[in-house]
C-alpha atoms as a PDB file:
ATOM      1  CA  UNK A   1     -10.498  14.726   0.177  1.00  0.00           C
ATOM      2  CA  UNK A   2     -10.017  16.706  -2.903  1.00  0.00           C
ATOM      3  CA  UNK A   3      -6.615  16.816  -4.221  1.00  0.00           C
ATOM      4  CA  UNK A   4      -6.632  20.067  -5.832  1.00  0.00           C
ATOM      5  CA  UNK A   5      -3.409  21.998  -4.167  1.00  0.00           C
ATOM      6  CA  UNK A   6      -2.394  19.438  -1.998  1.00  0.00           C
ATOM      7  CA  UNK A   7       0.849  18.360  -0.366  1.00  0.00           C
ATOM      8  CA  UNK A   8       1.665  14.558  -1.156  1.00  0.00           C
ATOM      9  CA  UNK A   9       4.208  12.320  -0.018  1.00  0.00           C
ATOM     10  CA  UNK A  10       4.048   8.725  -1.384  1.00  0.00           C
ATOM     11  CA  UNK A  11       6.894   6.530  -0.218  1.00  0.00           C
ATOM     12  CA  UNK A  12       7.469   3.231  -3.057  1.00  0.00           C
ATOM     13  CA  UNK A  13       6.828   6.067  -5.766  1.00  0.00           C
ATOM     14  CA  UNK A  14       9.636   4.921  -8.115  1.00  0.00           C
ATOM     15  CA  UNK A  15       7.308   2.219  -9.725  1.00  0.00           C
ATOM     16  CA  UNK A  16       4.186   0.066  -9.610  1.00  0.00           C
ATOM     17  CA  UNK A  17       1.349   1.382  -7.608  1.00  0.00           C
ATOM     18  CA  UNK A  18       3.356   4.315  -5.819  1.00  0.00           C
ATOM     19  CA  UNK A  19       4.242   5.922  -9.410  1.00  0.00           C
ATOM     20  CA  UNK A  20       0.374   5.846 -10.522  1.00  0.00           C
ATOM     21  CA  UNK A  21      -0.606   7.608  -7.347  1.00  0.00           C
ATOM     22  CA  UNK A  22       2.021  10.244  -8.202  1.00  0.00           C
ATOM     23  CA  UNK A  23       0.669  10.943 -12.030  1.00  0.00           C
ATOM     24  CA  UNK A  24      -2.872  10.314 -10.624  1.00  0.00           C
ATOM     25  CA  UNK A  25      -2.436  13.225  -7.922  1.00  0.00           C
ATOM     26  CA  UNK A  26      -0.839  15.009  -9.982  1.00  0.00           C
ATOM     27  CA  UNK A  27      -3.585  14.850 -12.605  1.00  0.00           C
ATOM     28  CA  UNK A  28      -6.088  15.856  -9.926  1.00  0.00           C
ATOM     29  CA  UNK A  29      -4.426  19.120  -9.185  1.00  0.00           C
ATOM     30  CA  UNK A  30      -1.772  18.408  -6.497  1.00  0.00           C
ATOM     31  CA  UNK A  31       0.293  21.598  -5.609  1.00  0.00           C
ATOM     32  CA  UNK A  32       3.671  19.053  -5.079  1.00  0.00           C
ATOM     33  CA  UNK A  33       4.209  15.315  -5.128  1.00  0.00           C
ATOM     34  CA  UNK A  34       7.382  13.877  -2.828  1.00  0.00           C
ATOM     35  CA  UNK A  35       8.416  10.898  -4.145  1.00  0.00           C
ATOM     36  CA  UNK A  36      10.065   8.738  -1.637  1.00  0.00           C
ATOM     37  CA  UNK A  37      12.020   5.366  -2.291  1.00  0.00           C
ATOM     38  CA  UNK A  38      14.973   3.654  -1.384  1.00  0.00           C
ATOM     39  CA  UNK A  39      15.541   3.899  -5.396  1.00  0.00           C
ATOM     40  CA  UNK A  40      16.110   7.410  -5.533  1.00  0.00           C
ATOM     41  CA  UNK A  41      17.117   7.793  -9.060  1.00  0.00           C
ATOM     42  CA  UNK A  42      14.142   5.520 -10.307  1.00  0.00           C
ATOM     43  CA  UNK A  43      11.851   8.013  -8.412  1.00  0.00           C
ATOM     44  CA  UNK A  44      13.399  10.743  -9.791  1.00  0.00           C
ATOM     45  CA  UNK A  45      12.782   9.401 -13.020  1.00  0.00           C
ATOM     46  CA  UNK A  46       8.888   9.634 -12.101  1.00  0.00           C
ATOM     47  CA  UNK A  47       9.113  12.842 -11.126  1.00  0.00           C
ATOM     48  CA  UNK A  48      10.522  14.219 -14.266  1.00  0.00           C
ATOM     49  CA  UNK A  49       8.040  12.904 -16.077  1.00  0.00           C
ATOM     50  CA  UNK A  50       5.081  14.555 -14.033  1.00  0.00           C
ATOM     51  CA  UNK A  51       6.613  18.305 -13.953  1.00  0.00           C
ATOM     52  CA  UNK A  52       8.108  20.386 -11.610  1.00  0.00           C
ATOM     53  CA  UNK A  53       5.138  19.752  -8.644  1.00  0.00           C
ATOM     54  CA  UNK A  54       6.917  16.406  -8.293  1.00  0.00           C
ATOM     55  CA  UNK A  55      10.527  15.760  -6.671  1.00  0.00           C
ATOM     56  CA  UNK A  56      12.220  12.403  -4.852  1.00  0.00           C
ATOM     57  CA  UNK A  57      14.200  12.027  -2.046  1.00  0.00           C
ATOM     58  CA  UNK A  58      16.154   8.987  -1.256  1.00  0.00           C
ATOM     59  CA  UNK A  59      14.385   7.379   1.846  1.00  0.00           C
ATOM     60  CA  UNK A  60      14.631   4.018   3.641  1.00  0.00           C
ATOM     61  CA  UNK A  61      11.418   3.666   5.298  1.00  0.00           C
ATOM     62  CA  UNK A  62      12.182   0.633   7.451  1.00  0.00           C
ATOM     63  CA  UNK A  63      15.030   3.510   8.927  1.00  0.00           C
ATOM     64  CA  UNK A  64      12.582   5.706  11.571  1.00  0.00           C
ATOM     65  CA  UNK A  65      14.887   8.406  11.052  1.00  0.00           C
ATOM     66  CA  UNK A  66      15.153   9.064   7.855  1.00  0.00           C
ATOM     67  CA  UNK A  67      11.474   9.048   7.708  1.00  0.00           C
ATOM     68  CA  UNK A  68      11.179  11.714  10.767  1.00  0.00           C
ATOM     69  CA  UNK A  69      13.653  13.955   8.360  1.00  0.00           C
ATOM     70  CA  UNK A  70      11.678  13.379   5.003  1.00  0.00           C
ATOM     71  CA  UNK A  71       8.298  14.806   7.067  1.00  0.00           C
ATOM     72  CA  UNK A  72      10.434  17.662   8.749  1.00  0.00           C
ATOM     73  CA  UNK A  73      11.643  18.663   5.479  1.00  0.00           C
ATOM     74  CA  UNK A  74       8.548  18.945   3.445  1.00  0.00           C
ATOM     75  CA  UNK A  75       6.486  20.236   6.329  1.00  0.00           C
ATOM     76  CA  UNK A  76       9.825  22.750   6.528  1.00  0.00           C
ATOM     77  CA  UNK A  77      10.056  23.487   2.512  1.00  0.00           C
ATOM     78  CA  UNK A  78       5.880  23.356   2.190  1.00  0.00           C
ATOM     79  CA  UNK A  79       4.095  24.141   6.050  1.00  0.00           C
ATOM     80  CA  UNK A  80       2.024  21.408   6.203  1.00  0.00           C
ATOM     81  CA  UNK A  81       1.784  17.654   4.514  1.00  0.00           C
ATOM     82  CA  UNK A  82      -2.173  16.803   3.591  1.00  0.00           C
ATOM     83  CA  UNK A  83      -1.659  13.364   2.217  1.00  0.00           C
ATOM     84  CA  UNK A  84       0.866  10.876   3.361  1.00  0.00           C
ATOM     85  CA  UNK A  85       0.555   7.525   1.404  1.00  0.00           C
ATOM     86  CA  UNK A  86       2.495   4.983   3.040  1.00  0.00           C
ATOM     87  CA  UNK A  87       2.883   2.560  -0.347  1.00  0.00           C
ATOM     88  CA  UNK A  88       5.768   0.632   0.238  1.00  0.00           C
ATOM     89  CA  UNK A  89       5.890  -2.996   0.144  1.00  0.00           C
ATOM     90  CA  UNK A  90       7.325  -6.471  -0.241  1.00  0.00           C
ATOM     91  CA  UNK A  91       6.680  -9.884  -0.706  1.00  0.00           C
ATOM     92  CA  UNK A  92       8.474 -12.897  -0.108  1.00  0.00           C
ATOM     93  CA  UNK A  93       7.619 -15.844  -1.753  1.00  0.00           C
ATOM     94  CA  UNK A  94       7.936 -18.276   0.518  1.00  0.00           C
ATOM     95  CA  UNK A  95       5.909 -19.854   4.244  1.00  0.00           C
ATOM     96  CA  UNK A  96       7.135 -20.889   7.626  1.00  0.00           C
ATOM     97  CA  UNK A  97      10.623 -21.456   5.840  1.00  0.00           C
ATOM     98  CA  UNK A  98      11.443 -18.067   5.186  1.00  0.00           C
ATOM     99  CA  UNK A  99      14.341 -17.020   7.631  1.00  0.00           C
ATOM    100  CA  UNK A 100      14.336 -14.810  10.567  1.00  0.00           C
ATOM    101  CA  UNK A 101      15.542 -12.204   8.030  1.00  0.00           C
ATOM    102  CA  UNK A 102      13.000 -12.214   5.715  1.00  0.00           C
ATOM    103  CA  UNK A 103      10.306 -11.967   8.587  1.00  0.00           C
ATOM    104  CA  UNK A 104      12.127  -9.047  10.107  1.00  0.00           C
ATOM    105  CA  UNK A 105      11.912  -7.216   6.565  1.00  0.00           C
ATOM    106  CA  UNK A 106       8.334  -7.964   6.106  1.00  0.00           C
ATOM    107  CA  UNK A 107       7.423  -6.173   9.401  1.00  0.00           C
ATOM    108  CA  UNK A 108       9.511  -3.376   8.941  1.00  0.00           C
ATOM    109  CA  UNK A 109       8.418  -2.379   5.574  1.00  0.00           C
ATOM    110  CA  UNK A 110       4.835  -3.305   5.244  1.00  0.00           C
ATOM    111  CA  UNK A 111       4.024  -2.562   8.846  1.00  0.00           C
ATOM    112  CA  UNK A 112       6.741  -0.411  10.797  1.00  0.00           C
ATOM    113  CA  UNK A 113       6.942   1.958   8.359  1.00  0.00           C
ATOM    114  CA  UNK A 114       3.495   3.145   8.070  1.00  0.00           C
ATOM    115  CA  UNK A 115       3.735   3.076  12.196  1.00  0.00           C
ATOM    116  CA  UNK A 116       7.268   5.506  11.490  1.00  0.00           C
ATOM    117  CA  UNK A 117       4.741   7.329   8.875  1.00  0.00           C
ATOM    118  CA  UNK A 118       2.016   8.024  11.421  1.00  0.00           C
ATOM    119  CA  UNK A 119       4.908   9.330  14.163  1.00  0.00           C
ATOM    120  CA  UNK A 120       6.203  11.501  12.527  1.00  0.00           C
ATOM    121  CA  UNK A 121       3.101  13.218  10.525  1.00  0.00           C
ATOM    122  CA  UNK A 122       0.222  13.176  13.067  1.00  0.00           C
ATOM    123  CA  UNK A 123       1.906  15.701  15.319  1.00  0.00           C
ATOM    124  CA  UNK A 124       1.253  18.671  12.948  1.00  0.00           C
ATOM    125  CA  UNK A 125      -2.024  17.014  11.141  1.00  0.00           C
ATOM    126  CA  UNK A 126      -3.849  16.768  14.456  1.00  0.00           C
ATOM    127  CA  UNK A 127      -2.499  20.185  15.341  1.00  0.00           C
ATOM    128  CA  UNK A 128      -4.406  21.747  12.140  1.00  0.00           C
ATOM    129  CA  UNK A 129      -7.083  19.605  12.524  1.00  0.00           C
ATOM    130  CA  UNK A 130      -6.978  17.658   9.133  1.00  0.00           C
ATOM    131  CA  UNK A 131      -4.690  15.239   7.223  1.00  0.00           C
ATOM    132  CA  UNK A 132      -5.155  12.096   4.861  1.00  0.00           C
ATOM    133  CA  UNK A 133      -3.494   8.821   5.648  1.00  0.00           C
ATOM    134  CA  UNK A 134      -3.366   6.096   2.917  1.00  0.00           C
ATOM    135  CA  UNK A 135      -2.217   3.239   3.711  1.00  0.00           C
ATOM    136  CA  UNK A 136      -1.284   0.486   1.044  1.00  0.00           C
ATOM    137  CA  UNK A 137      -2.623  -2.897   2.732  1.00  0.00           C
ATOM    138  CA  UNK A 138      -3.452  -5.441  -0.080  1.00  0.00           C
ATOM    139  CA  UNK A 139      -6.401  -7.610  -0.594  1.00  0.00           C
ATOM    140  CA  UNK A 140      -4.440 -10.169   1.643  1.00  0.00           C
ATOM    141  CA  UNK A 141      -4.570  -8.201   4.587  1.00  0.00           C
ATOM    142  CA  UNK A 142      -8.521  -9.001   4.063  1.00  0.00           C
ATOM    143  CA  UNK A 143      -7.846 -12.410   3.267  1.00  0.00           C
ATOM    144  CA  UNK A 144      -4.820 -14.618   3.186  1.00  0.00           C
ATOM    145  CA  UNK A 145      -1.732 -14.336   0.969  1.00  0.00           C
ATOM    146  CA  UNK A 146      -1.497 -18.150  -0.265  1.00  0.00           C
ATOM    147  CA  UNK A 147       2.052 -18.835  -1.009  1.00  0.00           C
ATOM    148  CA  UNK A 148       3.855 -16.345   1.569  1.00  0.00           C
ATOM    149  CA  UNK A 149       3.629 -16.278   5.147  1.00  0.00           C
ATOM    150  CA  UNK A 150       5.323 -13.178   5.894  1.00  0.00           C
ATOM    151  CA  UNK A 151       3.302 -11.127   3.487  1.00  0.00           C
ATOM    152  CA  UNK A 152       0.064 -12.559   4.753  1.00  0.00           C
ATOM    153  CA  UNK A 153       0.393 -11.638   8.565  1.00  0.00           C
ATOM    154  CA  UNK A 154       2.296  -8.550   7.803  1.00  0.00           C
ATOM    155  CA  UNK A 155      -0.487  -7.178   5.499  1.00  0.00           C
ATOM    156  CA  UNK A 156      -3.513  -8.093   8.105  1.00  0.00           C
ATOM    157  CA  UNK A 157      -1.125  -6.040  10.755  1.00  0.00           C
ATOM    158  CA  UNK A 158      -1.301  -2.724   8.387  1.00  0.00           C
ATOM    159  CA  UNK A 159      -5.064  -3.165   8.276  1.00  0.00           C
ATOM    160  CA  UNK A 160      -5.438  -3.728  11.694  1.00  0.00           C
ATOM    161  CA  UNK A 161      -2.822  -0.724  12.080  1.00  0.00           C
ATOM    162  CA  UNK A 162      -4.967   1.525   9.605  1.00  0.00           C
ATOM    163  CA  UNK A 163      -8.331   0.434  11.013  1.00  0.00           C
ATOM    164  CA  UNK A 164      -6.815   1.602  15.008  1.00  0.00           C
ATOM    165  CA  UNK A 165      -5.380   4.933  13.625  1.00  0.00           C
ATOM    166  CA  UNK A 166      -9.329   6.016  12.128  1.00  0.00           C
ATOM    167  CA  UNK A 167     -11.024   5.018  15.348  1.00  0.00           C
ATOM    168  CA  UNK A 168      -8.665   6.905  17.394  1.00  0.00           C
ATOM    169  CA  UNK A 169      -8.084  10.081  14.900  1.00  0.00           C
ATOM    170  CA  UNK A 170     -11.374  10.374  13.152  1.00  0.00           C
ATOM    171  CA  UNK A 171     -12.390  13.023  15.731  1.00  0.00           C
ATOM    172  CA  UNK A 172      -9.590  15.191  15.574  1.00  0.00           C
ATOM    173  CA  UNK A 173     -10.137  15.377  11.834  1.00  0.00           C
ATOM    174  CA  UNK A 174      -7.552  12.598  10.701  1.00  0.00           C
ATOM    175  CA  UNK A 175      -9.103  10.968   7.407  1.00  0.00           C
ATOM    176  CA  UNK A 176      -7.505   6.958   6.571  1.00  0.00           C
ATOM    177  CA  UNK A 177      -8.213   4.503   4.295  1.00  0.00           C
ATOM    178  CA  UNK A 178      -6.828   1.132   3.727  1.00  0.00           C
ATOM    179  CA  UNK A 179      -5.801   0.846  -0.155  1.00  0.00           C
ATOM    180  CA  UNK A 180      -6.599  -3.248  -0.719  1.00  0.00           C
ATOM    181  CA  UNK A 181      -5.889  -3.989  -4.598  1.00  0.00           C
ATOM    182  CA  UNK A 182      -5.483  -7.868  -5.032  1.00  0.00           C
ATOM    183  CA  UNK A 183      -4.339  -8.750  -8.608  1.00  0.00           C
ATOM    184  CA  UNK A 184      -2.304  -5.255  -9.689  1.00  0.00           C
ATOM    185  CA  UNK A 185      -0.079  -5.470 -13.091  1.00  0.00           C
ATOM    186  CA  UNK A 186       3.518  -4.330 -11.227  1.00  0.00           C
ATOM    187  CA  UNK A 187       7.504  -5.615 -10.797  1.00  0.00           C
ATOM    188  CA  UNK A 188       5.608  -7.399  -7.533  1.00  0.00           C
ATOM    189  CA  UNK A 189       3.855  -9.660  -9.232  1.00  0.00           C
ATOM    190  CA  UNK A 190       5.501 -10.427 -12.329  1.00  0.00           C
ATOM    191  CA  UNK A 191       8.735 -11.418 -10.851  1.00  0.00           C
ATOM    192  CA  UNK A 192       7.076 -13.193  -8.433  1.00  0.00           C
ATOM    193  CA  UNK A 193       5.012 -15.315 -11.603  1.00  0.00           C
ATOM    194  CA  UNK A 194       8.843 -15.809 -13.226  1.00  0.00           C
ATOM    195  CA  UNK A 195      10.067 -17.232  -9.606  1.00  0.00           C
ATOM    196  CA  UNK A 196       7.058 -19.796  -9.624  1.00  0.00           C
ATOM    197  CA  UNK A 197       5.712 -18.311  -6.428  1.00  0.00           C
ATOM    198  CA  UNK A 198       2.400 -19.887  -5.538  1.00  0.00           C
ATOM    199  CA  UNK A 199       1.217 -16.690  -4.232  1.00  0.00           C
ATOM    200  CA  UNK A 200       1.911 -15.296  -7.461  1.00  0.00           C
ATOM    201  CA  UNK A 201       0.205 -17.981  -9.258  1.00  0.00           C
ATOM    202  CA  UNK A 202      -3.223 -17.850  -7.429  1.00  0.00           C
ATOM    203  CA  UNK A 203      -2.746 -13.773  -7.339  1.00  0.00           C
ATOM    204  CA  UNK A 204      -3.321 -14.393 -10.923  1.00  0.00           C
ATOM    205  CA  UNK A 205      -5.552 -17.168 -10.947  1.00  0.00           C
ATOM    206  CA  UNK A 206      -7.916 -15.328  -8.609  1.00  0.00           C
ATOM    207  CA  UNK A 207      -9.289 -12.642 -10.769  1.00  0.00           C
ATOM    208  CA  UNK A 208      -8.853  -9.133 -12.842  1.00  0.00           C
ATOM    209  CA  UNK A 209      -5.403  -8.204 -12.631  1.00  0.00           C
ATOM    210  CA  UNK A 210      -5.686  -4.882 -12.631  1.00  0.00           C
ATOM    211  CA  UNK A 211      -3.042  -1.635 -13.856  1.00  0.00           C
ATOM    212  CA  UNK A 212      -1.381   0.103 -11.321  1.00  0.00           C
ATOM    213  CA  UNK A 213      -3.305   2.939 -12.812  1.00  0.00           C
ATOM    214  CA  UNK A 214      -6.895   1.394 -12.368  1.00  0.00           C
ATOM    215  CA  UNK A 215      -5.392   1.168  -8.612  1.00  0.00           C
ATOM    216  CA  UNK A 216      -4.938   4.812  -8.358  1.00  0.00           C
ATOM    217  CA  UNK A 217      -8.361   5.726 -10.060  1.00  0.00           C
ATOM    218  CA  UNK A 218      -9.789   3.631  -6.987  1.00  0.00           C
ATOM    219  CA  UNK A 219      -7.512   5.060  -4.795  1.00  0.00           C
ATOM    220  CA  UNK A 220      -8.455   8.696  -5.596  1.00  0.00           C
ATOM    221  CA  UNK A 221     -12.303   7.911  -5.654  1.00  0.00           C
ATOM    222  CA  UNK A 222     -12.347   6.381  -2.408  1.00  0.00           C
ATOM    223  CA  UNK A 223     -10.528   9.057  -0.885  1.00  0.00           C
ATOM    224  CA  UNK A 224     -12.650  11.535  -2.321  1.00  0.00           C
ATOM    225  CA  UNK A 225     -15.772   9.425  -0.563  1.00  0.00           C
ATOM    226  CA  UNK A 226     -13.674   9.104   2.689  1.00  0.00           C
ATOM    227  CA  UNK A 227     -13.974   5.460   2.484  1.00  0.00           C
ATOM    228  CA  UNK A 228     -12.013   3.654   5.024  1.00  0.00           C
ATOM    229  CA  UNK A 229     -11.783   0.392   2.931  1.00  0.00           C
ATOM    230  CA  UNK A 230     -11.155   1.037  -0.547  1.00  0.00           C
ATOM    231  CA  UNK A 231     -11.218  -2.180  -2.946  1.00  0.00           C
ATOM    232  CA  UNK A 232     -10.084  -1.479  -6.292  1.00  0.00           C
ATOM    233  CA  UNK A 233     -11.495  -5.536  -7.159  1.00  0.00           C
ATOM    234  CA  UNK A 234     -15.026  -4.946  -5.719  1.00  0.00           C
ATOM    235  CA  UNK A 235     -15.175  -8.855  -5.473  1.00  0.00           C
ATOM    236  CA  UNK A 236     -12.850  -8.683  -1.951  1.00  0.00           C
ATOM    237  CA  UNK A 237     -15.742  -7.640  -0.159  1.00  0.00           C
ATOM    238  CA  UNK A 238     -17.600 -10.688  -1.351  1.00  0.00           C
ATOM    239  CA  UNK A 239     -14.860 -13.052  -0.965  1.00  0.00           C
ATOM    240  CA  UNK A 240     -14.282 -10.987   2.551  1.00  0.00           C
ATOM    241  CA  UNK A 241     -17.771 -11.707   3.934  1.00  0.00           C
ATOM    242  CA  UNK A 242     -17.517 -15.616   2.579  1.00  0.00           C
ATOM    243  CA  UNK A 243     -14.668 -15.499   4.740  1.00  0.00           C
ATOM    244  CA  UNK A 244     -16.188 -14.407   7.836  1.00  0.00           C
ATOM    245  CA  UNK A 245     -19.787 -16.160   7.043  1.00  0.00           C
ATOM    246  CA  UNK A 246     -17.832 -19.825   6.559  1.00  0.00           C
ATOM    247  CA  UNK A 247     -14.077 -19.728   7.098  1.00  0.00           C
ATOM    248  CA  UNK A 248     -14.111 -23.495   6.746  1.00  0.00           C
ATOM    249  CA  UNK A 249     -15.574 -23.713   3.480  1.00  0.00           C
ATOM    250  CA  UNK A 250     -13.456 -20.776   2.386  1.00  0.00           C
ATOM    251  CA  UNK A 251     -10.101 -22.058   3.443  1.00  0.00           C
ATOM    252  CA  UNK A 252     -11.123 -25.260   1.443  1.00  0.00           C
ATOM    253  CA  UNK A 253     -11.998 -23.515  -1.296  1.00  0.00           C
ATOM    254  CA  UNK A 254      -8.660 -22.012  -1.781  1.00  0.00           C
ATOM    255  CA  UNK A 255      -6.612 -25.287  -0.766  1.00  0.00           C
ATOM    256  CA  UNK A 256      -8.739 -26.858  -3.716  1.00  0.00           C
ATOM    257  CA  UNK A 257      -7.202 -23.826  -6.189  1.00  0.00           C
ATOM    258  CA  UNK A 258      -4.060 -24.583  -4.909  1.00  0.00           C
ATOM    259  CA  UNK A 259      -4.421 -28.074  -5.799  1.00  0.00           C
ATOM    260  CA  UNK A 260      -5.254 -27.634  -9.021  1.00  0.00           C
ATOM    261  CA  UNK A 261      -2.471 -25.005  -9.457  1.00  0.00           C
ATOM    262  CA  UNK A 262      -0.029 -27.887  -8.443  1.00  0.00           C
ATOM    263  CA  UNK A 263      -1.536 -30.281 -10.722  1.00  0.00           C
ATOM    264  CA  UNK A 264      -1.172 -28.220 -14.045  1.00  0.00           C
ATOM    265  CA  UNK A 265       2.541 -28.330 -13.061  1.00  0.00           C
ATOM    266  CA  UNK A 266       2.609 -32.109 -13.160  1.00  0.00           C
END
């Protein structure tokens, strides 16, 4: 995928990952960038400072409606969206303790949304016989999220999700990759080090944390290759294979991080 006069729509774009995908498209030639948060004024703060190929919208995407309307109105203002990047996430913070609530939030926004993305889009991308996906799934989607439940099965769901929509749309000229950063330098995981979040802690502990610009660099290479998995921390695939070659001695390599995690605060 080259990017060069494209039609974008990045939902989380007021911060974090979703705002370096919107300066990184934009730097690669992107005809317009929609910004699309539940933050509207935050995103529009983005887009200012990109130029006038940029714009936000206030969107909910955990509301399946308001999601239909953002596609019908940029496929309505521009013909066609090329590149959908369904970025928008949360964490939690917490395990089995977390309430109904916080379960129900998880799904919709890491995984409902980019199933309301995919509705609403494919229609017209199949129909011309091309379109990009990109779906922000995390590292833990790979893995395990240690520290928060939610975020952990949610995130394996939206690669699972990803991985079913390339099989089945490949053909028909639908392009998707799974975005899977683990450490990334945003709000996410620094208020989730202030909290004391475990998660956070061995996010950190784990490796590189990376900018939310290195991110987008990846992002934008990988699509450019097609890739289906791209890994901004090369090391995943490592630590994804130790995973699959010896589960046992993976999951206690990780309980003894966490031990040692829980020790230092002692």
């Amino acid at each position: 995928m080259n990017l060069t006069g494209r039609v974008a729509v990045i939902t989380g774009a007021a911060g974090g990952i979703g705002a370096a995908l919107v300066r990184r498209f934009a730097a690669e030639g992107a005809a317009t960038l929609v910004l699309a948060d539940v933050d509207g004024a935050a995103a529009d703060t983005v887009a200012a400072s990109v130029g006038p190929q940029a714009y936000a919208v206030t969107v909910d995407v955990t509301d399946e409606e308001q999601v239909r309307a953002l596609v019908a109105d940029v496929q309505r203002r521009h013909g066609r969206i090329d590149v959908f990047c369904a970025n928008a996430g949360v964490t939690t913070g917490g395990g089995v303790e977390v309430d109904t609530a916080g379960w129900e939030r998880a799904w919709q926004v890491n995984v409902l949304a980019h199933v309301y993305a995919a509705r609403a889009v494919l229609p017209e991308m199949v129909a011309r016989g091309s379109g990009y996906l990109l779906h922000t799934c995390s590292a833990a989607g790979l893995l395990t999220a240690v520290g928060d439940a939610p975020y952990s099965v949610t995130k394996h769901a939206a690669v699972g999700f990803a991985e079913w929509l390339s099989v089945t749309y490949r053909d028909q000229g639908i392009r998707v990759s799974a975005l899977c950063p683990q450490g990334v330098d945003t709000p996410m995981l620094a208020d989730g080090l202030a909290a004391g979040h475990l998660g956070a802690r061995v996010t950190a502990a784990s490796g590189v944390v990376l900018s939310p610009d290195d991110v987008a660099a990846a992002a934008v290479a990988g699509m450019a290759e097609e890739r289906f998995l791209i890994l901004p921390h090369p090391e995943v695939a490592d630590y994804a294979r130790r995973r699959a070659e010896d589960p046992d001695g993976w999951q206690s390599g990780l309980r003894k991080l966490v031990r040692r995690l829980r020790a230092a605060d002692q």
